[in-house]
Every structure is written in C-alpha cells, then in structure tokens.
Protein backbone atom coordinates (compact mmCIF):
# COMPACT_ATOMS: atom_id res chain seq x y z
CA UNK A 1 21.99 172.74 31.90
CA UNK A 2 18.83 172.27 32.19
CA UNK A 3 16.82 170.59 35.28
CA UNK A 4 14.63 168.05 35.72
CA UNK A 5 11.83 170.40 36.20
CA UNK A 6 9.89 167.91 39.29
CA UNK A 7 7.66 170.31 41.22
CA UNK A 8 7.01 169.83 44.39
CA UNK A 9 4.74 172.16 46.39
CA UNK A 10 5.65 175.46 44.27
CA UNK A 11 9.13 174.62 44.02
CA UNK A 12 11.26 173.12 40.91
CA UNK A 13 14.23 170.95 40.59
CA UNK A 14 16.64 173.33 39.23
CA UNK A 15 20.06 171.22 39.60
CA UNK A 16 21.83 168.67 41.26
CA UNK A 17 23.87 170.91 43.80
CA UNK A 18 27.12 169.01 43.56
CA UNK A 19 27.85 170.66 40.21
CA UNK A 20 27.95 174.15 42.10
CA UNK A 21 30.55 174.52 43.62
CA UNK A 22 30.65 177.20 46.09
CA UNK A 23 30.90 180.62 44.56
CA UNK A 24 30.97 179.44 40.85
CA UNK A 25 28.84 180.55 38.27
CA UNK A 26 25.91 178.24 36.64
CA UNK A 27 23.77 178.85 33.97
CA UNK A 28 20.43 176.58 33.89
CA UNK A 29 17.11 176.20 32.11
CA UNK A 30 13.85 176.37 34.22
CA UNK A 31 10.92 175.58 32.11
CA UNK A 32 12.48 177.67 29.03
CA UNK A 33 13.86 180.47 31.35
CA UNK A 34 17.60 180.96 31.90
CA UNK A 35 18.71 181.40 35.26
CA UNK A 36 21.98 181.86 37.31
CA UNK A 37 22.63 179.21 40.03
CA UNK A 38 25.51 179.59 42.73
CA UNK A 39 26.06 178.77 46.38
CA UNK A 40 27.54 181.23 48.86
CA UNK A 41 28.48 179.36 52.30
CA UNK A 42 26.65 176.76 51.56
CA UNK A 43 23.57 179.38 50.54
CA UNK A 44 22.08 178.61 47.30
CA UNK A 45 21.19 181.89 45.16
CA UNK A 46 18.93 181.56 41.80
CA UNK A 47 18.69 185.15 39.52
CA UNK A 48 17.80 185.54 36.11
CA UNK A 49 20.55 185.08 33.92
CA UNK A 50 21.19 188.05 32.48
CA UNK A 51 21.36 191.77 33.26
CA UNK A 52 18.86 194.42 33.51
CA UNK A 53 20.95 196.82 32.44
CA UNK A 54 21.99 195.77 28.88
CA UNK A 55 21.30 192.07 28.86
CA UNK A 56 25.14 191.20 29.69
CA UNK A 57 25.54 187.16 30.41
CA UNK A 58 25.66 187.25 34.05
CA UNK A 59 27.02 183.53 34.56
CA UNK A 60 30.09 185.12 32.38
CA UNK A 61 30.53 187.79 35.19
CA UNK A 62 32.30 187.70 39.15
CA UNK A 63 30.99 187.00 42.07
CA UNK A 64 32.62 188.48 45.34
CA UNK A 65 30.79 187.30 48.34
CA UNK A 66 26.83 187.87 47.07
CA UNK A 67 27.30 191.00 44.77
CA UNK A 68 27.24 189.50 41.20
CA UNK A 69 29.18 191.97 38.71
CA UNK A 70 28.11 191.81 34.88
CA UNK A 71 30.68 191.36 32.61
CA UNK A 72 29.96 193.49 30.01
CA UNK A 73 29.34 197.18 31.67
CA UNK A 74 30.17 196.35 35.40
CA UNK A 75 26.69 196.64 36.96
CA UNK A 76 26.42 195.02 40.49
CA UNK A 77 23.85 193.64 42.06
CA UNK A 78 23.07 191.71 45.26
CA UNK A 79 22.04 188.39 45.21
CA UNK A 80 20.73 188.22 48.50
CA UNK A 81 17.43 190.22 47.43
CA UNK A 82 18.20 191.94 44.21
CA UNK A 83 18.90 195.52 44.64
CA UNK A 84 21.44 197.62 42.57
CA UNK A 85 25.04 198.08 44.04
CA UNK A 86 25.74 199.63 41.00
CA UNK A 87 24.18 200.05 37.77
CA UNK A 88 27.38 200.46 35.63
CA UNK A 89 30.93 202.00 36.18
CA UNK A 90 30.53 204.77 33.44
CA UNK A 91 30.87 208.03 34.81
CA UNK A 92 29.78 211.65 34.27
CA UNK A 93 27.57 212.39 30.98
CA UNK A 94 27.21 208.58 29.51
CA UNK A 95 26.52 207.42 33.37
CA UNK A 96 23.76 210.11 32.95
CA UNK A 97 22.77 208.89 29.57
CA UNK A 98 23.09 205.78 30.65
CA UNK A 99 20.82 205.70 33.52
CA UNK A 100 18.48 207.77 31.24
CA UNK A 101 17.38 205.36 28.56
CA UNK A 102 17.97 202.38 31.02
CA UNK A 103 16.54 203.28 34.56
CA UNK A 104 18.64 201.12 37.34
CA UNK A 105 16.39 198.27 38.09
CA UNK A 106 17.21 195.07 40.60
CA UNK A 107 18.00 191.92 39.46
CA UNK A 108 14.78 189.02 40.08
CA UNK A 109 16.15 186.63 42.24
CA UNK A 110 14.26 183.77 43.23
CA UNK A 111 13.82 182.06 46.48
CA UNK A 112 16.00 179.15 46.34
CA UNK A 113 16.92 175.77 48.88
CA UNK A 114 18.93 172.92 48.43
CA UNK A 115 16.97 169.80 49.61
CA UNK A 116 17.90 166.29 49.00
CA UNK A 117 20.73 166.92 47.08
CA UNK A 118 19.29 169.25 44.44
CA UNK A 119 18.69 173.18 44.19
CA UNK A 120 15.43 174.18 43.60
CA UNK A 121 13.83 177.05 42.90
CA UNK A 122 10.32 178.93 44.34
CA UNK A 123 8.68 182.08 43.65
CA UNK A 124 10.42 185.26 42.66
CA UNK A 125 11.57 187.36 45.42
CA UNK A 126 10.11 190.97 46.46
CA UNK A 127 11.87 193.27 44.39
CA UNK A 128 13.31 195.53 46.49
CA UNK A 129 12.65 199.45 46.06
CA UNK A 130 15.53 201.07 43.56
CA UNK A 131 17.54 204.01 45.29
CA UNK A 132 18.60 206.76 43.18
C-alpha cells in the first residue's frame, strides 16, 4: 500500500487507519521506503519493514502485544521503542556465530499518530542502547 504521502508539519500520511485493524500486520510505502503499520489498543506503531537481523519480511511475522517476531529466524523486537527481545532463537555455537557476523541491533521505529482518520508517520525514534 502505499500512502498518500501529504506532509504536514514533519509528519506523512502513511494510511487510512481503518484498514488496520488492531494487532494486524501492514506493509506500506513511505516515499519509496517500506514500513510496517499496526495498532495496539488503539496505539499506532510504524517500523521498518524488515529485520535487522537477516532482512526477514516482518509484516509476514506475529505480533503478541508490542513484541513483533520475524518470521524467518524468530528475532523479537519491541515496537514500543525498538530494542531487541531477542535476536534469534538459535542456540549455542550458530547463536554465537550468529550474533558474530550480525551484531543484535533494534529495530527503527518511527513516531507514529493517528489523526483525522489516517496514520501518519514522524521522525525516527531514539534507538535505544543494545544489551548484550
């Protein structure tokens, strides 16, 4: 989907927010940039589309509550500011390898507000600092 792209004061029309329904899973264009759009209790959450960790389609993955699981290696992340949950579900020597060539990174989420009917989307978020 891609939105209409009106700014207003920093912000862009992402969406109309009656096609997100509350904890689904939309993909959208943003001036050539794909992002993830969702609503959580009536919060709206915009992240890049797809995973830092291996590029995984993250509007293909599961959201419980705000933690947004990839579908393709399991990494978690929070959509509430970013940080990792976890990076993947591997374990012992390829989690090591793993974490090796690809060091865990947060997610960019961007701020995001539902205003006359539409999501929009402002700056990118603070990343927040990665925990080892």
């Amino acid at each position: 989907m891609r939105g209409s792209g009106s700014h207003v004061d920093g912000w862009i029309d992402v969406i109309d927010a009656s096609v997100v329904g509350d904890g689904q899973l939309v993909e959208a264009e943003v001036e050539g940039h794909h992002v993830l759009v969702t609503v959580v209790d009536g919060t709206p959450y915009i992240a890049d589309a797809h995973c830092p960790h291996m590029g995984g389609p993250l509007p293909k993955g599961k959201l419980d509550g705000t933690v947004l699981t990839c579908p393709w290696h399991h990494s978690q992340f929070d959509l509430t500011d970013g940080h990792v949950v976890r990076w993947t579900d591997w374990t012992g020597p390829v989690k090591t390898m793993s974490e090796f060539v690809r060091h865990p990174r947060p997610l960019r989420v961007y701020e995001a507000k539902i205003e006359h009917e539409r999501i929009w989307i402002g700056p990118q978020k603070e990343p927040p600092p990665v925990v080892t």
